[in-house]
C-alpha atoms as a PDB file:
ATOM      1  CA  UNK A   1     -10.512 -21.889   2.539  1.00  0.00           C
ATOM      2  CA  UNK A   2     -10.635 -19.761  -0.631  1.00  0.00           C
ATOM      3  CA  UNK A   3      -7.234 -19.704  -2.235  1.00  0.00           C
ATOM      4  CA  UNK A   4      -7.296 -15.917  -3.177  1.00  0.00           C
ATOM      5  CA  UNK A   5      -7.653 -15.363   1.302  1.00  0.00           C
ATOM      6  CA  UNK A   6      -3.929 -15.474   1.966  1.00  0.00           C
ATOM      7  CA  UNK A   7      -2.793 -13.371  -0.934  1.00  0.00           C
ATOM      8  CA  UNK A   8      -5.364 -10.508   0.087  1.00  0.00           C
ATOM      9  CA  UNK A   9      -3.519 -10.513   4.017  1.00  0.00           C
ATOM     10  CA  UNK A  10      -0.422 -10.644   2.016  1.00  0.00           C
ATOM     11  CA  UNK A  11      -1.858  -7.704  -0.116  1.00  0.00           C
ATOM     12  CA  UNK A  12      -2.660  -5.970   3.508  1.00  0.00           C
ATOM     13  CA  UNK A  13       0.702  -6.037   4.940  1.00  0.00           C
ATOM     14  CA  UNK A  14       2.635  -4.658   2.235  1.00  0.00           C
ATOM     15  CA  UNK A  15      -0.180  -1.873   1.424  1.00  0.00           C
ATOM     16  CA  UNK A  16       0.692  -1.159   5.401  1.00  0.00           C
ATOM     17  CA  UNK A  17       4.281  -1.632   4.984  1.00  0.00           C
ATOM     18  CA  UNK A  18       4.566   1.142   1.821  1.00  0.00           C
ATOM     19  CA  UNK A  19       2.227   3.627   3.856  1.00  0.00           C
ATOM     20  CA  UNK A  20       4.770   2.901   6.781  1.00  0.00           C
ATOM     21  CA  UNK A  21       7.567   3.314   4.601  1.00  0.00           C
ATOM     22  CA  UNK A  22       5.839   6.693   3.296  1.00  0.00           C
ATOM     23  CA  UNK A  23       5.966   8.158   6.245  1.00  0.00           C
ATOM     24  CA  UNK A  24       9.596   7.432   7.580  1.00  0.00           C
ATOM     25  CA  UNK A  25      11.068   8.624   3.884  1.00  0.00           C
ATOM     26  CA  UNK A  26       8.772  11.844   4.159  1.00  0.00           C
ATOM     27  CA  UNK A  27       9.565  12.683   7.561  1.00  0.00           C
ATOM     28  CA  UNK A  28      13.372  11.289   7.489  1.00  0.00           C
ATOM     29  CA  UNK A  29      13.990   9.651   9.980  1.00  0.00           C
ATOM     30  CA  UNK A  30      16.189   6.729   8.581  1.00  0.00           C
ATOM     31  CA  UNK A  31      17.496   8.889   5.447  1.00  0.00           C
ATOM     32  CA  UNK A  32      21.192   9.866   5.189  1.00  0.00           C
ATOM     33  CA  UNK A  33      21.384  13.577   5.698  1.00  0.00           C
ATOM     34  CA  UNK A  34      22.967  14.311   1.842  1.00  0.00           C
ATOM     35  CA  UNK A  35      19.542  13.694   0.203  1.00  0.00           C
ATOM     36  CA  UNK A  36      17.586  17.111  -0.528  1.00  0.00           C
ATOM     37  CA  UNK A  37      14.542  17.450   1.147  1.00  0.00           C
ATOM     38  CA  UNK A  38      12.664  17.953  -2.076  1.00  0.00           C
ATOM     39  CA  UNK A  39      13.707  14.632  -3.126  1.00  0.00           C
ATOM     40  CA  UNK A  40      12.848  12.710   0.089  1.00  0.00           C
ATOM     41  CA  UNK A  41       9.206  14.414   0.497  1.00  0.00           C
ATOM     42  CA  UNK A  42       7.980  13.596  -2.820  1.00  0.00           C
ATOM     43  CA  UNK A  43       9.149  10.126  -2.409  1.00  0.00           C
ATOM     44  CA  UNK A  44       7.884   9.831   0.492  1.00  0.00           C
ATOM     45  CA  UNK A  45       4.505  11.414  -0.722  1.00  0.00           C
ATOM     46  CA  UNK A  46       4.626   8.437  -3.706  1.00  0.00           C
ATOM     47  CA  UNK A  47       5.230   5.597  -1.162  1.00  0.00           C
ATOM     48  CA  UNK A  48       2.303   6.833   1.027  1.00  0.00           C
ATOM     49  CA  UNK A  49      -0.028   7.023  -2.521  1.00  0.00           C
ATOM     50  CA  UNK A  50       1.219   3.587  -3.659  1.00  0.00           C
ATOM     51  CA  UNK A  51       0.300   1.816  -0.291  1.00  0.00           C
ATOM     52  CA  UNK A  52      -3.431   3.869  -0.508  1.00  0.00           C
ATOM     53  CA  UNK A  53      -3.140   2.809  -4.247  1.00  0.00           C
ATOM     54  CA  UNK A  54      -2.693  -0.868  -3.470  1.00  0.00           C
ATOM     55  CA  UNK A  55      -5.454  -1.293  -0.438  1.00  0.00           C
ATOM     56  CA  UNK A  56      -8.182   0.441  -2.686  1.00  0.00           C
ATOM     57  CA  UNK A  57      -6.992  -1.793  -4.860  1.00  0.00           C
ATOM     58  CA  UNK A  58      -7.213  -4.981  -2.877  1.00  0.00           C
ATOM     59  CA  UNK A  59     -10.433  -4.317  -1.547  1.00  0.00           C
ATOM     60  CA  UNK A  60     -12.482  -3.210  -5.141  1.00  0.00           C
ATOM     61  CA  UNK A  61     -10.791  -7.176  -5.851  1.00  0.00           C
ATOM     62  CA  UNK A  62     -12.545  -8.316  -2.964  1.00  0.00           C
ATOM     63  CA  UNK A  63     -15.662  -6.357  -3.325  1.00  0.00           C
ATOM     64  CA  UNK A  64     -16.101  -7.729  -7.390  1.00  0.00           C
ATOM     65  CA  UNK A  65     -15.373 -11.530  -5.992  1.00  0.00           C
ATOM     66  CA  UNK A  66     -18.199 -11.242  -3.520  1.00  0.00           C
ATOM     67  CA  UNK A  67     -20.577  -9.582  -6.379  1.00  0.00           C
ATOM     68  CA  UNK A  68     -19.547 -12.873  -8.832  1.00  0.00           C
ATOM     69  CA  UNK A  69     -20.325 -15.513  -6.060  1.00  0.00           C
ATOM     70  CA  UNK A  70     -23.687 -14.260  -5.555  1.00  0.00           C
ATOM     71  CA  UNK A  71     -24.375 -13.983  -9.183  1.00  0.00           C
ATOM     72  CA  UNK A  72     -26.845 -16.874 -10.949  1.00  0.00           C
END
């Protein structure tokens, strides 16, 4: 098994987790009600773009390893 396999599910999960996370901040569900709505949206909005962030991310890794194997 190639040793770079497990990190990329790890890589998965927490892209999934962040979008996750994204989405309860933005929509405020487990935010005390003092924070201003301003606040909590656009963190939210930079937790959802930091999980899309780190999946394009993992898979343009796995896209240039499979490119090297096959090269002479």
């Amino acid at each position: 098994m190639d040793s770079f396999k497990p990190m990329v599910y790890v890589g998965y999960v927490m892209s999934g987790f962040l979008f996750l996370c994204g989405i309860v901040i933005a929509t405020g569900l487990f935010m005390p009600p003092t924070m201003p709505e301003k606040f909590r949206i656009m963190f939210g909005v930079v937790m959802l773009l930091y999980g899309i962030y780190r999946f394009v991310n993992i898979r343009m890794q796995q896209h240039q390893r499979h490119e090297d194997r096959f090269l002479p």
